[in-house]
PDB file of N, CA and C in Angstrom:
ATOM      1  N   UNK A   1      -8.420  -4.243 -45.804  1.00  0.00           N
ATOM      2  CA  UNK A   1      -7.943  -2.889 -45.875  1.00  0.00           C
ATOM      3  C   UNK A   1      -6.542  -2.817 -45.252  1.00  0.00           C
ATOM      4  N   UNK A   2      -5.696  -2.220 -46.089  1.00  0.00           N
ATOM      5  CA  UNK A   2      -4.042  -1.563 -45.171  1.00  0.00           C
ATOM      6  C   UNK A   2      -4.273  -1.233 -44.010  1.00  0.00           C
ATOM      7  N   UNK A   3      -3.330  -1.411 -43.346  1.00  0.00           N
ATOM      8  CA  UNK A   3      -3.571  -0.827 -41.711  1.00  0.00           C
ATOM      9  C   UNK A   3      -1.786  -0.464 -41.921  1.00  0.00           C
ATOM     10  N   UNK A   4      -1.534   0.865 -40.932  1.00  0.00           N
ATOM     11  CA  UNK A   4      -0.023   0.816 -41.016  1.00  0.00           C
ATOM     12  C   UNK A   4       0.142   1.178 -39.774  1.00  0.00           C
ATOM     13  N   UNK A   5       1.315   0.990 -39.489  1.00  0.00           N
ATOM     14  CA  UNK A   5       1.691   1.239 -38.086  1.00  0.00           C
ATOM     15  C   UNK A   5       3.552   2.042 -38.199  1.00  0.00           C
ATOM     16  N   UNK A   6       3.441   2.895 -37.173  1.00  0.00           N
ATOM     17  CA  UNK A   6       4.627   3.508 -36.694  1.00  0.00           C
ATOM     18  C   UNK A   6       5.077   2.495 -35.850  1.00  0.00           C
ATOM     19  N   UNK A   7       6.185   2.225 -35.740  1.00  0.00           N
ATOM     20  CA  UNK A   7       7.430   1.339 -34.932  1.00  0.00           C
ATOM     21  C   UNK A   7       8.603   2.233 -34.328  1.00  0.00           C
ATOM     22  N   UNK A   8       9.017   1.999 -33.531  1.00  0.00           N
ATOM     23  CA  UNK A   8      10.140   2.628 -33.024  1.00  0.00           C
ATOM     24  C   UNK A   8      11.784   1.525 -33.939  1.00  0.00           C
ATOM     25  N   UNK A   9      12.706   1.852 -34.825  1.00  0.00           N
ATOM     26  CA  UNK A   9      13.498   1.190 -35.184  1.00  0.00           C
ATOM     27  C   UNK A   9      14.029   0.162 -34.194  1.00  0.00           C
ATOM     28  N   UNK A  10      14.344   0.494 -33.291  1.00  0.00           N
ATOM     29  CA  UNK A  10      14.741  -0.258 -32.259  1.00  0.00           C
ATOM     30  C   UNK A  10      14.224  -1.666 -32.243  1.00  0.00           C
ATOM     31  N   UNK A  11      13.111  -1.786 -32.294  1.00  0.00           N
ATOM     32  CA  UNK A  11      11.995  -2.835 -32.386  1.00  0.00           C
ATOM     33  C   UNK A  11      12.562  -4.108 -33.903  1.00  0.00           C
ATOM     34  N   UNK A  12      12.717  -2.947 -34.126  1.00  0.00           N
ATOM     35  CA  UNK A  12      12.806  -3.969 -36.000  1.00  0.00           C
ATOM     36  C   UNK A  12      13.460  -5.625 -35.987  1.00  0.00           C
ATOM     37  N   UNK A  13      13.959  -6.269 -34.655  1.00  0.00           N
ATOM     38  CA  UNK A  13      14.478  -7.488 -34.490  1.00  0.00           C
ATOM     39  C   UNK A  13      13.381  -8.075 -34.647  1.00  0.00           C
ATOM     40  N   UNK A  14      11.876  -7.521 -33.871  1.00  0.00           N
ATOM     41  CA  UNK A  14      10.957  -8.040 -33.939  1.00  0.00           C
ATOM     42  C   UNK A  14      10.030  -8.464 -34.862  1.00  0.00           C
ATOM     43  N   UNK A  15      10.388  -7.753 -36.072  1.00  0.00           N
ATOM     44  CA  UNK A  15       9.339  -7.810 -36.934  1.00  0.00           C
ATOM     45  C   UNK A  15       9.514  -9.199 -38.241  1.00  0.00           C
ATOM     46  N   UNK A  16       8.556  -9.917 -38.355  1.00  0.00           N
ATOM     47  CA  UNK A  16       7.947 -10.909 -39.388  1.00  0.00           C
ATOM     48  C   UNK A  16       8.263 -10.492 -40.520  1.00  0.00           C
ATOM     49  N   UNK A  17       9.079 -10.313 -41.662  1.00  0.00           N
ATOM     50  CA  UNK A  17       8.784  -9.221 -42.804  1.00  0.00           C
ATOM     51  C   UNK A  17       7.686 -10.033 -43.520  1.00  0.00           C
ATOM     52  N   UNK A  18       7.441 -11.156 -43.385  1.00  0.00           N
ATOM     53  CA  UNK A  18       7.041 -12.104 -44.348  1.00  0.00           C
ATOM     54  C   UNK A  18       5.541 -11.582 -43.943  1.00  0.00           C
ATOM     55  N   UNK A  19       4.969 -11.332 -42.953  1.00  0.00           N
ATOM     56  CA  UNK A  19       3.669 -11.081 -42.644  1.00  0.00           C
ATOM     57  C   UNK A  19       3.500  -9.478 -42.859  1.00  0.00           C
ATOM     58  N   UNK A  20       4.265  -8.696 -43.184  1.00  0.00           N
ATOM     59  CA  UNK A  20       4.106  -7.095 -43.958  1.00  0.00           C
ATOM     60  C   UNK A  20       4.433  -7.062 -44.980  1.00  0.00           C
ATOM     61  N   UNK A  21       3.830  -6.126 -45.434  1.00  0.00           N
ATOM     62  CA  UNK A  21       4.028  -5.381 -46.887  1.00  0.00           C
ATOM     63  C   UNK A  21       5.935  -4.788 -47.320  1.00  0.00           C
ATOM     64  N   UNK A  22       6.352  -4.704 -46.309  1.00  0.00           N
ATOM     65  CA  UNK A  22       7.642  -4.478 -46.363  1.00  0.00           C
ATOM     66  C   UNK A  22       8.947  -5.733 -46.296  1.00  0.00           C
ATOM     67  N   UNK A  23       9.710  -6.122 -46.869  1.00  0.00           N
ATOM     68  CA  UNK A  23      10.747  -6.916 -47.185  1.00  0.00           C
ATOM     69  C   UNK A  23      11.920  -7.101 -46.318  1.00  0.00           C
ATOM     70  N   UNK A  24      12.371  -5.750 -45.585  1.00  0.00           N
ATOM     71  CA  UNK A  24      13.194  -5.502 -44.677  1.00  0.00           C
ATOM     72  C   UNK A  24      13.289  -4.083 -43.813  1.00  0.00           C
ATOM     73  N   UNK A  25      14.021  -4.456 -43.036  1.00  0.00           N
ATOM     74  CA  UNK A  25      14.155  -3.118 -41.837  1.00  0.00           C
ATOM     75  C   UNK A  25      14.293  -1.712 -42.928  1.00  0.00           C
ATOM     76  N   UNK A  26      15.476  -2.289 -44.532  1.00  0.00           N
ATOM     77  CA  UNK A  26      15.924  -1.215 -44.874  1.00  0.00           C
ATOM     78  C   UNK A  26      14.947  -0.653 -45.978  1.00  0.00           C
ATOM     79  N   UNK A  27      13.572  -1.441 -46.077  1.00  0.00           N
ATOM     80  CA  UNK A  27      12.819  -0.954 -46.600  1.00  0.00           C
ATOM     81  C   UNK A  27      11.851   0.164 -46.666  1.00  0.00           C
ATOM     82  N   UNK A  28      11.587  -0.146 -45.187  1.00  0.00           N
ATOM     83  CA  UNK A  28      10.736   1.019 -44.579  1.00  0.00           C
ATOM     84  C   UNK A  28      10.943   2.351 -44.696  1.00  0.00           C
ATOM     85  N   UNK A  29       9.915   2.866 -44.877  1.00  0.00           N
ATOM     86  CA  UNK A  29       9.711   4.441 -44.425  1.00  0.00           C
ATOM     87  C   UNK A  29      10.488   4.980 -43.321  1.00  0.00           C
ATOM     88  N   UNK A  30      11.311   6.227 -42.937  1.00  0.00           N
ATOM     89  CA  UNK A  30      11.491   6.280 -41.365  1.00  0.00           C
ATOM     90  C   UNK A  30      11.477   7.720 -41.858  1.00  0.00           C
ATOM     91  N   UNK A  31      11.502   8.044 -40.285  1.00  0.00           N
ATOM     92  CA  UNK A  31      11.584   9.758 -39.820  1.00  0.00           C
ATOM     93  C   UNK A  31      12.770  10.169 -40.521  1.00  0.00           C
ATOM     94  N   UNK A  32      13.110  11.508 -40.263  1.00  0.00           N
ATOM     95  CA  UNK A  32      14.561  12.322 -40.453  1.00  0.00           C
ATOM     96  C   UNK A  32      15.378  11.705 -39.184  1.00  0.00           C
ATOM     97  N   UNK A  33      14.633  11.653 -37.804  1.00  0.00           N
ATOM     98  CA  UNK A  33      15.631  11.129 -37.094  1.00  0.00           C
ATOM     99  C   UNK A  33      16.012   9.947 -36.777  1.00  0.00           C
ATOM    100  N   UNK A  34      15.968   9.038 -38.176  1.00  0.00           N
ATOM    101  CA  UNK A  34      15.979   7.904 -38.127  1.00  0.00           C
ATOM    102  C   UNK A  34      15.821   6.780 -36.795  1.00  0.00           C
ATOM    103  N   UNK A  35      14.165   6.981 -36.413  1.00  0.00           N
ATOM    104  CA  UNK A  35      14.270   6.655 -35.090  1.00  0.00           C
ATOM    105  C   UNK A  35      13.432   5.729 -35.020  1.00  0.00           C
ATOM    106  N   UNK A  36      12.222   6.303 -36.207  1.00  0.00           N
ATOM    107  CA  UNK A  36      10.833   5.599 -36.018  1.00  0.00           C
ATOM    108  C   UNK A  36      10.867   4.881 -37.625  1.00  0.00           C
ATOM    109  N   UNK A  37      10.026   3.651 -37.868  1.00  0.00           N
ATOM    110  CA  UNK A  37       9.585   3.810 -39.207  1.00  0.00           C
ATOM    111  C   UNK A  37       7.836   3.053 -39.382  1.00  0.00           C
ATOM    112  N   UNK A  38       7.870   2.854 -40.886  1.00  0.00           N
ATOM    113  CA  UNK A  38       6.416   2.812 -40.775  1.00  0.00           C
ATOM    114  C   UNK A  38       6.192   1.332 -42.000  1.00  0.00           C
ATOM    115  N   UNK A  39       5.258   0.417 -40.874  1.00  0.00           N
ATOM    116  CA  UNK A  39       5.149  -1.203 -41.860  1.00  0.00           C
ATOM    117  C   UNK A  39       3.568  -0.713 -42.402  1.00  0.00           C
ATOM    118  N   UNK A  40       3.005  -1.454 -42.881  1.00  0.00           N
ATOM    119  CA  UNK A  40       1.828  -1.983 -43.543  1.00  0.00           C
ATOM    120  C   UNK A  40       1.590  -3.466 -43.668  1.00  0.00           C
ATOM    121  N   UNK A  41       0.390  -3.553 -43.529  1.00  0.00           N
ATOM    122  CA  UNK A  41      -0.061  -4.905 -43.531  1.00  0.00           C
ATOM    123  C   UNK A  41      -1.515  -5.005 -44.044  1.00  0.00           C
ATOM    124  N   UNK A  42      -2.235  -6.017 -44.464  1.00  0.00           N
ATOM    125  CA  UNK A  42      -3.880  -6.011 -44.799  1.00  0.00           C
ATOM    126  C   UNK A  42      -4.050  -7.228 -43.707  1.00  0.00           C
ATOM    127  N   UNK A  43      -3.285  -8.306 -43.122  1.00  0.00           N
ATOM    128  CA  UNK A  43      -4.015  -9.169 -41.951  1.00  0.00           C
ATOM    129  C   UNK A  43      -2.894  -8.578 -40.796  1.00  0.00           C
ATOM    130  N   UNK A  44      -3.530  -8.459 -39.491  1.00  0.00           N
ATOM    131  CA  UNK A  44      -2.613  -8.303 -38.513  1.00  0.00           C
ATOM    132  C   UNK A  44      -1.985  -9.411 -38.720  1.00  0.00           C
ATOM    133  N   UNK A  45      -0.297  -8.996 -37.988  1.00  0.00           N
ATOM    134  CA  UNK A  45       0.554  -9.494 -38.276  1.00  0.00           C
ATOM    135  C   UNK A  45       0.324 -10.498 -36.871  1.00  0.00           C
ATOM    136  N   UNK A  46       1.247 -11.560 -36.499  1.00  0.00           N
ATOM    137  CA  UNK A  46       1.281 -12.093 -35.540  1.00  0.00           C
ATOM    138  C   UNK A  46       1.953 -11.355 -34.251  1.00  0.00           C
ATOM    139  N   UNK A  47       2.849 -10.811 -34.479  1.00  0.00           N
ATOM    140  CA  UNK A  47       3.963 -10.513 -34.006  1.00  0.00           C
ATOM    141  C   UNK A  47       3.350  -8.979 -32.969  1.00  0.00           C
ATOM    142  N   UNK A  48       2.226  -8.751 -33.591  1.00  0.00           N
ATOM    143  CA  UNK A  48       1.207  -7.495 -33.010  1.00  0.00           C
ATOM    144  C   UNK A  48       0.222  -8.500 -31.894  1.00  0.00           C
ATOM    145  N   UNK A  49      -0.274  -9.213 -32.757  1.00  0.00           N
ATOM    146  CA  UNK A  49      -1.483  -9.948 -31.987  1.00  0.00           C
ATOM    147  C   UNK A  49      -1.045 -10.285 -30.466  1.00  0.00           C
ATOM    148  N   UNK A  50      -0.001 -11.089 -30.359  1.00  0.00           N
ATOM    149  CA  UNK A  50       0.953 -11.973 -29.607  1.00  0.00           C
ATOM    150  C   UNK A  50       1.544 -11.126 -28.779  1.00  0.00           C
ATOM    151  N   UNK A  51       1.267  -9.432 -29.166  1.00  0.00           N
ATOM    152  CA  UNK A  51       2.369  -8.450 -27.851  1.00  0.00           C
ATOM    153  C   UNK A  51       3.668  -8.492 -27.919  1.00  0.00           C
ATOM    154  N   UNK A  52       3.917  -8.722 -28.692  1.00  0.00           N
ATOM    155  CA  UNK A  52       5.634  -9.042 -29.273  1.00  0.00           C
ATOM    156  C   UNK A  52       6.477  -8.082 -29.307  1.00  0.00           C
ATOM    157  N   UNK A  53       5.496  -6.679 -30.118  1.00  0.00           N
ATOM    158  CA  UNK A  53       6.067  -5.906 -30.378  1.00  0.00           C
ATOM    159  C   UNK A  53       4.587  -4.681 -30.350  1.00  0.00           C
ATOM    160  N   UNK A  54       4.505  -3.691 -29.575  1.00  0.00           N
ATOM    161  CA  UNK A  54       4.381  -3.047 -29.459  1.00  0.00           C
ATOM    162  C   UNK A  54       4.591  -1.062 -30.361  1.00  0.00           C
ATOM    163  N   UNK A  55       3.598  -1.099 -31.096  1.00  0.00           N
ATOM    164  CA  UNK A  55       3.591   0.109 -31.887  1.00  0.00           C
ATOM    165  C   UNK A  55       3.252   0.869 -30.992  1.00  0.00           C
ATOM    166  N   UNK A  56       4.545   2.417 -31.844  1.00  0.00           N
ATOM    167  CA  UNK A  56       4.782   3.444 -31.065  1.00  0.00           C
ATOM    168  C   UNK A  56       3.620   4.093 -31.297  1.00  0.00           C
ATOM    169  N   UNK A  57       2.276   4.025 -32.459  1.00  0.00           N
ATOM    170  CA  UNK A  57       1.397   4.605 -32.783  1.00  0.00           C
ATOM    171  C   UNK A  57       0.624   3.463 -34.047  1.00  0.00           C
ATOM    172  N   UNK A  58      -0.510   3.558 -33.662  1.00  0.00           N
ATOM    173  CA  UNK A  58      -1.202   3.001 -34.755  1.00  0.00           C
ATOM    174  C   UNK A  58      -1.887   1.929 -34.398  1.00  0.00           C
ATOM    175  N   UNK A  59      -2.688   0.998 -34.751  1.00  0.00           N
ATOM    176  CA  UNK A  59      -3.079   0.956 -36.235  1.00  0.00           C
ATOM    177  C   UNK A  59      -3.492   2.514 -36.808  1.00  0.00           C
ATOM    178  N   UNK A  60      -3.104   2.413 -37.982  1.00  0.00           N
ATOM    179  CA  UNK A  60      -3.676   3.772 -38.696  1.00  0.00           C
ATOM    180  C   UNK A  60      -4.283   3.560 -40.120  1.00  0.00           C
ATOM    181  N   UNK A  61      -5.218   4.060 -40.126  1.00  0.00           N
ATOM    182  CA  UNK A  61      -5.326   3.926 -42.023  1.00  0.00           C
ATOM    183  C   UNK A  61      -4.647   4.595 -42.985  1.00  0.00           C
ATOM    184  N   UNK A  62      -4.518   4.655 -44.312  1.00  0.00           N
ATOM    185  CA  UNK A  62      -4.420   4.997 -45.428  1.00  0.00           C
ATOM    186  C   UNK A  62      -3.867   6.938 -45.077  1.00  0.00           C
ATOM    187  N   UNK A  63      -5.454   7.260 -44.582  1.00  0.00           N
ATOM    188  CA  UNK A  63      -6.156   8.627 -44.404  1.00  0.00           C
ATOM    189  C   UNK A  63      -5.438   9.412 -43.373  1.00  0.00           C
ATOM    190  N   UNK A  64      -4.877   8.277 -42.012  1.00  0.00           N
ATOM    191  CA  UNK A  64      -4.732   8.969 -41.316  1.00  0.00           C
ATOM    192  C   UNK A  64      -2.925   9.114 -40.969  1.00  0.00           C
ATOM    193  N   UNK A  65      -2.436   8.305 -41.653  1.00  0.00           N
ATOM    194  CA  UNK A  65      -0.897   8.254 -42.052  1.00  0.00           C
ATOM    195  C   UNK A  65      -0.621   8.726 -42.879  1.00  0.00           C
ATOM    196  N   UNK A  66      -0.809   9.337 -44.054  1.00  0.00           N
ATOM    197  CA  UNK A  66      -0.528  10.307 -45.171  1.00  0.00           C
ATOM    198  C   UNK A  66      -0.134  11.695 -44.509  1.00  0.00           C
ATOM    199  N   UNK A  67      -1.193  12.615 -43.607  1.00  0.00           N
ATOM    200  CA  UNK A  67      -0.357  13.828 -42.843  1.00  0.00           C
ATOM    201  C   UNK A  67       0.735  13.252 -41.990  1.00  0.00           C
ATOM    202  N   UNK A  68       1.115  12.515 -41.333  1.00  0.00           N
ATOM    203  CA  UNK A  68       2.109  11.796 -40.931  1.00  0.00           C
ATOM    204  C   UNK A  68       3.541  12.090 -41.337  1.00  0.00           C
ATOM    205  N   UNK A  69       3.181  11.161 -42.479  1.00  0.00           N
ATOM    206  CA  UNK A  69       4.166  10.993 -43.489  1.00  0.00           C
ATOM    207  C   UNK A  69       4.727  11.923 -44.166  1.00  0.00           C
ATOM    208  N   UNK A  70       3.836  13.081 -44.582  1.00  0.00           N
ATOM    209  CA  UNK A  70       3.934  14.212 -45.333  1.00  0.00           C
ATOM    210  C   UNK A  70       4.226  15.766 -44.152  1.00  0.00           C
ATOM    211  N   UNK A  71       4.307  14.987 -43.137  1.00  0.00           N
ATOM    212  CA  UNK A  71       4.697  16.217 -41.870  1.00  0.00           C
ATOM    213  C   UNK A  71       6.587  16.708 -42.343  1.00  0.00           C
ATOM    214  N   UNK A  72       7.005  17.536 -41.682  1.00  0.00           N
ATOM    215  CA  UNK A  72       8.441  17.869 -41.978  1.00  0.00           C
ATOM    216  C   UNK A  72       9.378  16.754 -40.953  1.00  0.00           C
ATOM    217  N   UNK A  73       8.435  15.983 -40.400  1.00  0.00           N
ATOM    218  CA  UNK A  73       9.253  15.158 -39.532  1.00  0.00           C
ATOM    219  C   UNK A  73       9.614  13.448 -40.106  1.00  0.00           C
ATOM    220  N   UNK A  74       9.380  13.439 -41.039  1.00  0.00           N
ATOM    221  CA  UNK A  74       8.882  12.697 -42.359  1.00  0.00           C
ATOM    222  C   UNK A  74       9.238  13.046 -43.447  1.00  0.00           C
TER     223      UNK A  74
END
């Protein structure tokens, strides 16, 4: 199952693209205040497991990132 996670941009040095659903930093989803954005994955990534990088929110499902996403902050 997808799992997605909120990131703080800042972070994005950290991230594996090869182990998400996303390709690059400039791929992602982000806020209006271009601050936060949002990966997906179906295996945790390493880079989570390992404490590497730290999500600003999440794991989340499908269900529970859609109001999220669809908020005005988004």
């Amino acid at each position: 199952m997808r799992q997605y996670l909120i990131i703080n941009l800042a972070d994005t040095d950290k991230i594996i693209f090869s182990q998400v659903n996303q390709t690059s930093a400039q791929s992602m989803q982000r806020n209006n205040n271009n601050t936060q954005g949002v990966i997906s994955y179906s295996i945790e990534p390493s880079f989570i497991t390992n404490g590497d990088l730290t999500p600003a929110q999440g794991p989340l499902s499908k269900e529970e990132i859609e109001p999220i996403l669809n908020s005005t902050d988004w």
